[in-house]
Protein backbone atom coordinates (compact mmCIF):
# COMPACT_ATOMS: atom_id res chain seq x y z
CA UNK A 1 0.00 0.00 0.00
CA UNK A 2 1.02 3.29 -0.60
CA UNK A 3 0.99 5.75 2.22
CA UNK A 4 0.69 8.80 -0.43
CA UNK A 5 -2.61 7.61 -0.81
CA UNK A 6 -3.55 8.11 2.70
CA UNK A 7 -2.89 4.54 4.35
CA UNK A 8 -3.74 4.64 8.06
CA UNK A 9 -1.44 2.42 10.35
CA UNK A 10 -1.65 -1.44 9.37
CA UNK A 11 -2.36 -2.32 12.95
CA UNK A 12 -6.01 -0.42 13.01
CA UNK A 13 -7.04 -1.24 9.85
CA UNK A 14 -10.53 -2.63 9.30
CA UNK A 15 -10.36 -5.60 6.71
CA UNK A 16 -14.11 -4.58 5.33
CA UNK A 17 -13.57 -0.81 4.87
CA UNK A 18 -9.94 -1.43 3.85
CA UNK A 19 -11.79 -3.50 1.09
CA UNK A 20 -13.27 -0.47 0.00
CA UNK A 21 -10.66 2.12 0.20
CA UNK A 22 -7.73 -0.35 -0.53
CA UNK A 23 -8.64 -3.42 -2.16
CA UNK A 24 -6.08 -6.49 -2.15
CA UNK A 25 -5.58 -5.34 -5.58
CA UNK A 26 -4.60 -1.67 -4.73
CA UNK A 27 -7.57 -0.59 -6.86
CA UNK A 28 -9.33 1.00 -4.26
CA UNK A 29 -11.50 4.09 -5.78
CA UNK A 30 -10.78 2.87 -9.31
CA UNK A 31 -12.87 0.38 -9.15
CA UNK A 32 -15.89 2.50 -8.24
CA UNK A 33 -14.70 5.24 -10.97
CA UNK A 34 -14.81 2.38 -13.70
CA UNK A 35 -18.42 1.19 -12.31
CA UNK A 36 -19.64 4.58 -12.66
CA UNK A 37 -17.91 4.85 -16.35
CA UNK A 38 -19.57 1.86 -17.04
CA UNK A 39 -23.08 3.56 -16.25
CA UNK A 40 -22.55 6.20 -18.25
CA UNK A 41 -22.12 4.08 -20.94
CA UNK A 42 -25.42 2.09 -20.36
CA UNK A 43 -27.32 5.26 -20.04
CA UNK A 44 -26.12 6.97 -22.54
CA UNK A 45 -26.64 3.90 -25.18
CA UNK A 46 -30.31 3.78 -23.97
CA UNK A 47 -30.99 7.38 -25.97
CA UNK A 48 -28.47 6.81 -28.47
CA UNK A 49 -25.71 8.62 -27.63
CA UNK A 50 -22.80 5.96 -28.08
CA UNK A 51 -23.04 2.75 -29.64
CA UNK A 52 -25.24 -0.51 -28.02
CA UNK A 53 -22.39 -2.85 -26.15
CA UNK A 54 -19.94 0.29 -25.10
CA UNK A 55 -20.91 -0.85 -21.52
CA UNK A 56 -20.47 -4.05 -21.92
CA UNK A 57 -16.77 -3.04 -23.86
CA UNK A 58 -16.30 -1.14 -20.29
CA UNK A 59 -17.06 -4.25 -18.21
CA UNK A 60 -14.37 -6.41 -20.21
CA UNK A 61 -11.64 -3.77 -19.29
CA UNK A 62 -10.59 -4.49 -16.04
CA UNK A 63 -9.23 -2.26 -13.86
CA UNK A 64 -5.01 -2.39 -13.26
CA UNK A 65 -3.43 0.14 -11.01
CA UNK A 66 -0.17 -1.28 -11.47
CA UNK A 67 -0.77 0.10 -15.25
CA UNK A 68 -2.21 3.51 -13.98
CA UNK A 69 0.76 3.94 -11.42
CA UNK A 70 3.00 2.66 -14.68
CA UNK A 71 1.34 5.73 -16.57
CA UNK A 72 1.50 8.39 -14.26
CA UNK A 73 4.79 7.73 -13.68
CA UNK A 74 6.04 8.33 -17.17
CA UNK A 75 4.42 11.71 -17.30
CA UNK A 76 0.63 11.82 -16.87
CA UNK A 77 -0.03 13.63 -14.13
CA UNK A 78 -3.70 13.87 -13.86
CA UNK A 79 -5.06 10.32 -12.93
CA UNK A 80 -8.84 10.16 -14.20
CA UNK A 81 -6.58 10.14 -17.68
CA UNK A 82 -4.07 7.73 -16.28
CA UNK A 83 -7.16 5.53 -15.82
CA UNK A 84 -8.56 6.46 -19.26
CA UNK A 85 -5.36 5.26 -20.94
CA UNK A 86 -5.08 2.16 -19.04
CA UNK A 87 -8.92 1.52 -20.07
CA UNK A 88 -8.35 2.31 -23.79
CA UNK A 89 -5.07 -0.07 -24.25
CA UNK A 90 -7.43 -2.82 -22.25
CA UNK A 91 -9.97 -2.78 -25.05
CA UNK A 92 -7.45 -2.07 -27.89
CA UNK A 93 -5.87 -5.71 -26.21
CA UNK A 94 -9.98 -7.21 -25.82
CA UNK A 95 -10.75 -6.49 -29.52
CA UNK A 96 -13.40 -3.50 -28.38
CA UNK A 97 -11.05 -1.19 -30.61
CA UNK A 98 -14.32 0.48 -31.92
CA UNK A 99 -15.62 1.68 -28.81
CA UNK A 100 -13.07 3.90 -27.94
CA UNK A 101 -14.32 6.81 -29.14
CA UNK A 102 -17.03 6.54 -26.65
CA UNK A 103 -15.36 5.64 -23.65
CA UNK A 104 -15.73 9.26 -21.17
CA UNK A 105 -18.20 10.93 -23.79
CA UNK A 106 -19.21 14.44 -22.76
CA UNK A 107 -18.11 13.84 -19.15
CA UNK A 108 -15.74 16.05 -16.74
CA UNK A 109 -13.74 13.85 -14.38
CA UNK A 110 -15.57 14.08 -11.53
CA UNK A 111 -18.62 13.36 -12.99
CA UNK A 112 -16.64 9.99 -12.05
CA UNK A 113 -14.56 10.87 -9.16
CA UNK A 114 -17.65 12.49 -6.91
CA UNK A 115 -20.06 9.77 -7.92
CA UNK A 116 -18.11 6.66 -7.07
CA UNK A 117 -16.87 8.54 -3.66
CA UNK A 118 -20.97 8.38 -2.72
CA UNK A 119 -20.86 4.95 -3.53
CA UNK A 120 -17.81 4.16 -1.51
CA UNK A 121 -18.90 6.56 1.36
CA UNK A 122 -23.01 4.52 1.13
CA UNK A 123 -21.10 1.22 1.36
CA UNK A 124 -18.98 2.46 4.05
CA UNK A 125 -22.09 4.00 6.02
CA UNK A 126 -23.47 0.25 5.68
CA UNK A 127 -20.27 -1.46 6.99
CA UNK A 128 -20.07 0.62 9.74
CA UNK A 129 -23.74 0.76 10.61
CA UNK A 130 -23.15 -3.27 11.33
CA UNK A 131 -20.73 -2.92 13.47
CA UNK A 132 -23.24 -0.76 15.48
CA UNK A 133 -25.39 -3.40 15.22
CA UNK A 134 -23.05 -5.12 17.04
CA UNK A 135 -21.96 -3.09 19.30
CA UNK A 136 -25.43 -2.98 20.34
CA UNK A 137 -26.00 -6.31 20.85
CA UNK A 138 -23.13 -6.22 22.91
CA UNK A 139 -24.39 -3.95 25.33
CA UNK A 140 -27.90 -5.34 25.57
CA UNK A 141 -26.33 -8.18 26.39
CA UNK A 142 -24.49 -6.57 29.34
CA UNK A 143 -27.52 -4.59 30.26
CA UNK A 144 -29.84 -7.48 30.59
CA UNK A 145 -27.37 -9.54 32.69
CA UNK A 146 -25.69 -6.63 35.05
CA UNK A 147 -29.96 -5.00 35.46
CA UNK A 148 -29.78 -5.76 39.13
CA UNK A 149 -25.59 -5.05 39.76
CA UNK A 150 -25.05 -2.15 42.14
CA UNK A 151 -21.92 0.27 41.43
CA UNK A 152 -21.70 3.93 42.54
CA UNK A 153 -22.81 6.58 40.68
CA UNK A 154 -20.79 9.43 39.89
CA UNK A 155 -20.23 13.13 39.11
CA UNK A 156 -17.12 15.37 39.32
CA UNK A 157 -15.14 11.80 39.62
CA UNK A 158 -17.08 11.42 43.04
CA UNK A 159 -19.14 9.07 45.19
CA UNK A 160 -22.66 10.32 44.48
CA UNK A 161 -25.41 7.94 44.33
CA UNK A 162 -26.31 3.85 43.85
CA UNK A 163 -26.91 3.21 40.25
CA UNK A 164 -26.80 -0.30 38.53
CA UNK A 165 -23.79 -1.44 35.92
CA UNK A 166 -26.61 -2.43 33.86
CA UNK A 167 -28.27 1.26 34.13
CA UNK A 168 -24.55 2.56 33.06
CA UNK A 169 -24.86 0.48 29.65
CA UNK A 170 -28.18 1.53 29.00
CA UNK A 171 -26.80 4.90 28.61
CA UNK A 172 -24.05 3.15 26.63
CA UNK A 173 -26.58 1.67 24.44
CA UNK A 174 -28.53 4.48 23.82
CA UNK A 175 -25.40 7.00 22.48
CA UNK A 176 -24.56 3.93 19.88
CA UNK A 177 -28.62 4.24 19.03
CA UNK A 178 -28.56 7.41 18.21
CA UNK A 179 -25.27 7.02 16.25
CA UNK A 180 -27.17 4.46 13.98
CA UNK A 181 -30.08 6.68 13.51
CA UNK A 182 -27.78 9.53 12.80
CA UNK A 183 -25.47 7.74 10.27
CA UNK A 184 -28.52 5.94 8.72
CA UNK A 185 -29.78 9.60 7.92
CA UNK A 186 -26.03 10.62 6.99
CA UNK A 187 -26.00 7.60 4.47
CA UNK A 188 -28.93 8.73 2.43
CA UNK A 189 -28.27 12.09 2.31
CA UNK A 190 -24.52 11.47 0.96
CA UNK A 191 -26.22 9.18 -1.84
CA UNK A 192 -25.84 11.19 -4.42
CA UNK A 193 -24.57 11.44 -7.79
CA UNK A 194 -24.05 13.94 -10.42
CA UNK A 195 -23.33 13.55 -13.87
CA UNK A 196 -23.39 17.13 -14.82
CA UNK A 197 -20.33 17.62 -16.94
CA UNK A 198 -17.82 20.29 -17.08
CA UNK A 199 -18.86 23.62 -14.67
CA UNK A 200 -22.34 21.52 -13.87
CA UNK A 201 -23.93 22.62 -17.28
CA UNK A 202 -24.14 19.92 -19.06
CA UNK A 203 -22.99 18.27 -22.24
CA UNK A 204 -25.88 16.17 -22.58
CA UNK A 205 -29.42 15.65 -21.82
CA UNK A 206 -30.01 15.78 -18.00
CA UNK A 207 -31.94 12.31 -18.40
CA UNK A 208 -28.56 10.82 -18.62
CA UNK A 209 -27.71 11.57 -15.36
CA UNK A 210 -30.89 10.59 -14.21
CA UNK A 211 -30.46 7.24 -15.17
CA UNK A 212 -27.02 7.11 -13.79
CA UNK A 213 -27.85 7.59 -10.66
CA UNK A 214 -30.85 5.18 -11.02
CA UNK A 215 -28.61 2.62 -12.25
CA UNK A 216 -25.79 3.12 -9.05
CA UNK A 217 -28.64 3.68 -6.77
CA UNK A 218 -27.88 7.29 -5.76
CA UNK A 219 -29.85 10.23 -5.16
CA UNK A 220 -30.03 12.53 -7.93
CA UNK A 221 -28.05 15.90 -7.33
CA UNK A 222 -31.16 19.05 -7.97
CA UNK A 223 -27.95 20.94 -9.40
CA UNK A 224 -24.20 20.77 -9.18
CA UNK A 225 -20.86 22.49 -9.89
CA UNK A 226 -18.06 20.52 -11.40
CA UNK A 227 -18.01 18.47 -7.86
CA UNK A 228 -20.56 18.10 -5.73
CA UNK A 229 -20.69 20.40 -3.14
CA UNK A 230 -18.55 19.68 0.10
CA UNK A 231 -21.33 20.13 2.29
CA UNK A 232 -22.24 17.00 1.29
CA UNK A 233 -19.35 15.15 2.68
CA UNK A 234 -18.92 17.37 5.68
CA UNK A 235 -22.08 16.57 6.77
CA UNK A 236 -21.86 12.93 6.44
CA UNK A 237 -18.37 12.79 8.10
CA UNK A 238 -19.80 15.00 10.93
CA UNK A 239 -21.80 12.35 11.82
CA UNK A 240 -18.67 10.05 11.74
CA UNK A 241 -17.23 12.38 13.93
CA UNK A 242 -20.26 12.31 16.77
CA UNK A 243 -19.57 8.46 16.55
CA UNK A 244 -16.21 8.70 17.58
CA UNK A 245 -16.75 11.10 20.50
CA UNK A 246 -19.38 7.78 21.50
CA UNK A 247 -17.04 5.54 21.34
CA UNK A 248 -13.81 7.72 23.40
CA UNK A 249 -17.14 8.23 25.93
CA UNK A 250 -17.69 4.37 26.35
CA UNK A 251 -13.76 3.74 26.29
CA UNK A 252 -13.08 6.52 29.00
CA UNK A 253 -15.76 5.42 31.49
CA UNK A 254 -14.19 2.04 31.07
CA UNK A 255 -10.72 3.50 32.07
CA UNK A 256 -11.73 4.89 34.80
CA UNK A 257 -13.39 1.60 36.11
CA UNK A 258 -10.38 -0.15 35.48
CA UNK A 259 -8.41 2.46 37.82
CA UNK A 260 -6.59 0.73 40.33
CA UNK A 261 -8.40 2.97 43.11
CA UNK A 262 -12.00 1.21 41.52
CA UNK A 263 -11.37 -1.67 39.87
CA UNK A 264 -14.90 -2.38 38.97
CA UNK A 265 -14.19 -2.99 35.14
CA UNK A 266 -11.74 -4.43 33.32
CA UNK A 267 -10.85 -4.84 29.37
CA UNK A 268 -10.01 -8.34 28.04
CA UNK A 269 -6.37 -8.61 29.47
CA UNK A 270 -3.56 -9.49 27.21
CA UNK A 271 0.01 -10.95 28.42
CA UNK A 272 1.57 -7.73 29.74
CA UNK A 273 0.93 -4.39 30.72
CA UNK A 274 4.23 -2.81 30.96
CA UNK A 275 7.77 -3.63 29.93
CA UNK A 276 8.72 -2.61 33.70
CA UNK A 277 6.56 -3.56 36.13
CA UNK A 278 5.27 -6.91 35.94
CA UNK A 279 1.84 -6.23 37.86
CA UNK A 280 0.31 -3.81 35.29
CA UNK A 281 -3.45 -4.15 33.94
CA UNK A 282 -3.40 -1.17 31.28
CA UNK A 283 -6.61 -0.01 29.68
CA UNK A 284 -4.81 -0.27 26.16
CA UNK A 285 -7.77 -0.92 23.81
CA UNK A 286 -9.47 2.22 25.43
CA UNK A 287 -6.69 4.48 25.34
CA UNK A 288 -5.86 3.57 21.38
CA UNK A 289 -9.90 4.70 21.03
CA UNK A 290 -9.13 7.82 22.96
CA UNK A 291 -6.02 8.55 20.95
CA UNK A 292 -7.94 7.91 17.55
CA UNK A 293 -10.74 9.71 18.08
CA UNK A 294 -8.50 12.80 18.77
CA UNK A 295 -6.69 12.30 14.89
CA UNK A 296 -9.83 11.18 13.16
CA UNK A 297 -11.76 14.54 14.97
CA UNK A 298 -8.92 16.37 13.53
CA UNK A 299 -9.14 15.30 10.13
CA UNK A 300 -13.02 15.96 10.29
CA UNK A 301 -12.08 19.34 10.89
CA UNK A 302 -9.84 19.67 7.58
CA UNK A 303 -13.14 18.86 5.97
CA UNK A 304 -14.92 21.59 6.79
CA UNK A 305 -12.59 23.57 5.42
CA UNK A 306 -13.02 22.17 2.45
CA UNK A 307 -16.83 23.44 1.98
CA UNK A 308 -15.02 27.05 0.45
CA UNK A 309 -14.14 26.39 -2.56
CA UNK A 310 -13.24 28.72 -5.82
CA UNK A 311 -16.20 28.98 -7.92
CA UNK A 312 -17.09 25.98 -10.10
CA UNK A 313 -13.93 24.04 -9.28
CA UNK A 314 -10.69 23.99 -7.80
CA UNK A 315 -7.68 21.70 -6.46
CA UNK A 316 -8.28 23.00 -2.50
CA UNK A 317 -9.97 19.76 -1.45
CA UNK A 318 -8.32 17.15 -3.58
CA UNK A 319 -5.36 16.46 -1.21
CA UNK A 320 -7.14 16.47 1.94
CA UNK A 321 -9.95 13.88 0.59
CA UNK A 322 -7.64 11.52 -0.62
CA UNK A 323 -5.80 11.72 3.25
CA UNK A 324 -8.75 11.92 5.25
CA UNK A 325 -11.70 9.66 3.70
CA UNK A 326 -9.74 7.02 3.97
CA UNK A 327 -8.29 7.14 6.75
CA UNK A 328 -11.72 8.58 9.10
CA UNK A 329 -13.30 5.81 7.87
CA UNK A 330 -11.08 2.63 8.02
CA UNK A 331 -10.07 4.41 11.18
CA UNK A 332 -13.14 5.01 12.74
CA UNK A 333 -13.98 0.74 11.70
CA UNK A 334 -11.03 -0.03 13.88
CA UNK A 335 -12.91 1.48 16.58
CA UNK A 336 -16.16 -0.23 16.46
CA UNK A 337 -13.98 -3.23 16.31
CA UNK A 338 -12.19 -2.54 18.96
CA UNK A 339 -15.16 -1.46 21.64
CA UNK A 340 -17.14 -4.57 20.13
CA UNK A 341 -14.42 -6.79 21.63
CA UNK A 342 -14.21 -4.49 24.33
CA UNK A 343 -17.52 -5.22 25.83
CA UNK A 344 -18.09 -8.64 24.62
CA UNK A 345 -15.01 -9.97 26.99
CA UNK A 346 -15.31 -6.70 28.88
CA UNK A 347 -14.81 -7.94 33.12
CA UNK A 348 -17.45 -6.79 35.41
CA UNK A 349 -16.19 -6.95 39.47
CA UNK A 350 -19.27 -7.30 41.09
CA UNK A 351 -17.88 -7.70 44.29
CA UNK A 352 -15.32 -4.62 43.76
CA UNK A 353 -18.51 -2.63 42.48
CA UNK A 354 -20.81 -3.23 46.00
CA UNK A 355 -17.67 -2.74 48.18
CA UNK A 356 -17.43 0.77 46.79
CA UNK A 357 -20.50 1.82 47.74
CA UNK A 358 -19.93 1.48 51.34
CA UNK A 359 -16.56 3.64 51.32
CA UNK A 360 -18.68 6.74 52.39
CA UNK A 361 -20.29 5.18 55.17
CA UNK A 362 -23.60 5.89 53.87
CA UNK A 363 -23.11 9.36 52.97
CA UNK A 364 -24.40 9.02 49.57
CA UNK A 365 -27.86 8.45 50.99
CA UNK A 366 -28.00 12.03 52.04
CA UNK A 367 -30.62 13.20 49.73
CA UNK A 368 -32.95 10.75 50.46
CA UNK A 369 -32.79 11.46 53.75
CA UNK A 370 -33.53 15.19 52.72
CA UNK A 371 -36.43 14.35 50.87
CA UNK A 372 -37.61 12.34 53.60
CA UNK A 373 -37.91 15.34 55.68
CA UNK A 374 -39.06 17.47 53.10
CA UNK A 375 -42.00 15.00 53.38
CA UNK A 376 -42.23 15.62 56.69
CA UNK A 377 -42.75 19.28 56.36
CA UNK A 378 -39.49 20.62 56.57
CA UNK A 379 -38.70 23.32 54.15
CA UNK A 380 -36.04 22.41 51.63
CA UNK A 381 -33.18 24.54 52.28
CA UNK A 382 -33.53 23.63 56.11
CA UNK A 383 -33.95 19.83 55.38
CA UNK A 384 -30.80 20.31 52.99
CA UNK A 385 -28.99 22.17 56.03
CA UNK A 386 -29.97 19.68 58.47
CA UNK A 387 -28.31 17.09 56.88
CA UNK A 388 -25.45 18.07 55.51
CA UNK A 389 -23.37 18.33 58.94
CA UNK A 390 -24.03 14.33 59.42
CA UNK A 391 -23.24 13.48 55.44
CA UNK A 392 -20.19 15.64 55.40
CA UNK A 393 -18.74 14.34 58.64
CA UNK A 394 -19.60 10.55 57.54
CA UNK A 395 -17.93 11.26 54.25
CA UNK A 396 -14.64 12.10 56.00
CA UNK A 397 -14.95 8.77 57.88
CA UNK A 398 -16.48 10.67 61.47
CA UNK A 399 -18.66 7.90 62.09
CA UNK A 400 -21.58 6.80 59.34
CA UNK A 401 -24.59 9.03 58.08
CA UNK A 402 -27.33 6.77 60.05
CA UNK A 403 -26.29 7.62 63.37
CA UNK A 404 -24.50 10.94 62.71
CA UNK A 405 -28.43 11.98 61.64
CA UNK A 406 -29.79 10.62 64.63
CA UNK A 407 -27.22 12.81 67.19
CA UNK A 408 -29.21 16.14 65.48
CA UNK A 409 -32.27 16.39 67.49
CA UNK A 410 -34.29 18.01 64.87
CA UNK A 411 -33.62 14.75 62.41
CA UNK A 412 -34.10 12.19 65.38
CA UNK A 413 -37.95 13.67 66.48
CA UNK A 414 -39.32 12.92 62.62
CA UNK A 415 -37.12 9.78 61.67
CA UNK A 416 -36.53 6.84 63.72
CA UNK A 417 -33.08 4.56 62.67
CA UNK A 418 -35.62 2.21 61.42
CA UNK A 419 -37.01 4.91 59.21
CA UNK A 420 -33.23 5.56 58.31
CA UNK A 421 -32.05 2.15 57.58
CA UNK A 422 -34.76 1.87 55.51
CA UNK A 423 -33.83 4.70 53.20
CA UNK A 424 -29.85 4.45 53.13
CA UNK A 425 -30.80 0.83 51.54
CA UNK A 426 -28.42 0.71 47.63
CA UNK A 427 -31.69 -1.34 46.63
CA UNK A 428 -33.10 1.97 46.27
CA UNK A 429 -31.59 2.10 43.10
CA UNK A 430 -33.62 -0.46 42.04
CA UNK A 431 -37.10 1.38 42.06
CA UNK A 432 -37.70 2.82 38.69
CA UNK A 433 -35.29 0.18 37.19
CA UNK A 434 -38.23 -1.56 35.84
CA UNK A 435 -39.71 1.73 33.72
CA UNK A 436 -36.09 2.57 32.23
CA UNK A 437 -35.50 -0.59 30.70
CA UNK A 438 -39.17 -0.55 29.72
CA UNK A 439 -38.21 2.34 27.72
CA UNK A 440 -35.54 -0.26 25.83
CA UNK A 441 -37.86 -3.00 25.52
CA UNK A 442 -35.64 -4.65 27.81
């Protein structure tokens, strides 16, 4: 492979998008190019533009890169006609000698280029929307058996309330929903072709491109310049984009379970941690998501850019597409990959997970006891006051929140320790359990 083209780093490649952007062949985005030339050549023979059988001419010619990389290299430096020339000396060779003269009739070159990228991009979307699938699966599966698992909730990186681990993928499960709805919309609005010639004006009846894009199963572009506009592709690897940020979300809350200080999650574990210390558990997997979410974010961003450009046409995008599509998306499969075998062998310490709830000595029941005498008529901010004294002290280890609350006389007159015990229960977490997962069909 060539790393001109934009190859990402062997070791996160994803076999099914690399089959798309870099075929075992090398063909890669010729491949789609000659499908669409081949198109052309149907449609156009339908209204009698080119002769019956130039399609058919087209399919015979089989794509070589090693002849296009042959040709540019002795002097052609624009490769739509590198790939021209390779086509024409492959039906010289296949007897379709007469065709030529009809092979990229009244076209521009990215009435090629632009429509096989949307067909690469759609197949992509497709790809990646089954690793979602997946992924999904995955955490259902982790949902459904962890529904009933205590852990501690958190905010700011501290002990708040009881949740469940299962609760935790649920909102897991839900980000990679969204992602699938979102790139589902993403895929159909990047299906689209345009077959509009030179400065989108056309060199031939518009009906031609209708039937194109009929033919490849892509939207029709209303109107186009040369390209098709880079809105288009922004918004599609936006969306790619918001996926990643899903993923590094997943992968960081698994770090931080895997802390030594927690230890309530762990990734599939490998031989060795670190070439030092013998006793190291790393969070690799999660960290390499974390890392390449940052470079595929940043290559989103060169996208965007690429939205401006000079009137009908110009060269400002060219470079940065042939880096960055690539390399997002094989990039970006890596990921799903990698968080599908994440949570699939993904260890859950269920022991580790109840222990820390305890290390507060009941302060993070503090609110219910709040509400509890809210309910007894207690104003808010004075039930809130009451309390506080007893959770902050049990918090620092000055005793535990059930008897620090009955020492304050005001607490002790309205709730008995029975009444207490009773709500600094972690089961509590359990009450609505039922009507989330409903919401899940779980």
């Amino acid at each position: 492979m060539d790393v001109a083209l934009g190859t990402p780093w062997n070791r996160y490649m994803h076999d099914s998008l690399a089959s798309i952007w870099y075929t075992p062949e090398g063909v890669g985005k010729y491949t789609y190019v000659h499908r669409v030339s081949i198109a052309v050549a149907v449609a156009q023979a339908e209204i009698g533009l080119v002769p019956a059988g130039t399609g058919e001419a087209l399919t015979r010619a089989l794509v070589d890169l090693d002849r296009i990389l042959e040709i540019q290299a002795a002097g052609e430096n624009h490769q739509l006609r590198a790939y021209l020339r390779m086509v024409q000396e492959k039906m010289t060779k296949n007897g379709d000698k007469d065709f030529l003269p009809y092979v990229h009739n009244r076209l521009t070159s990215f009435d090629l280029e632009d429509t096989a990228t949307s067909m690469m991009l759609v197949e992509s979307a497709d790809l990646l929307l089954a690793d979602l699938r997946s992924l999904a699966a995955s955490l259902q599966k982790l949902a459904r058996e962890h529904k009933h698992t205590l852990m501690i909730g958190r905010t700011h990186g501290i002990h708040a309330k009881p949740i469940t681990f299962g609760k935790k993928c649920l909102d897991w499960l839900d980000m990679i929903e969204r992602c699938r709805t979102r790139l589902e919309t993403a895929k159909g609005e990047v299906a689209v072709g345009k077959i509009s010639g030179a400065v989108g004006i056309f060199s031939q009846p518009p009906v031609v491109e209708e039937k194109v894009c009929g033919l490849l199963r892509l939207r029709l572009a209303r109107v186009s310049t040369q390209i098709l506009s880079r809105d288009i592709y922004a918004a599609f690897f936006a969306e790619v984009g918001l996926l990643t940020g899903c993923l590094e979300k997943i992968s960081t809350d698994i770090r931080l379970g895997q802390q030594t200080d927690r230890q309530e999650l762990e990734e599939p574990f490998r031989s060795t941690g670190s070439s030092a210390m013998p006793h190291k558990r790393n969070a690799e997997k999660c960290e390499q998501i974390k890392a390449l979410a940052k470079d595929v974010r940043g290559l989103i961003g060169a996208l965007f850019e690429n939205i401006d450009t000079w009137d009908e046409r110009a060269l400002d995008q060219s470079a940065t597409e042939r880096l960055a599509f690539a390399s997002i998306l094989v990039t970006t499969g890596y990921m799903c990959r990698s968080m599908i075998a994440i949570t699939q062998g993904l260890w859950v310490n269920v022991e580790q997970m109840r222990a820390n709830i305890d290390r507060t000595n009941g302060a993070i029941y503090a609110e219910d006891v709040k509400i509890a005498l809210q309910e007894k008529g207690i104003p808010q901010t004075a039930a809130y006051d009451l309390v506080k004294g007893p959770a902050q002290e049990a918090y620092l280890g000055h005793g535990n929140l059930i008897d620090n609350c009955l020492a304050v006389s005001e607490i002790a007159k309205l709730l008995s320790r029975q009444d207490l015990e009773a709500l600094c229960d972690s089961k509590q977490a359990f009450r609505y359990l039922d009507e989330i997962y409903a919401r899940f069909d779980l």
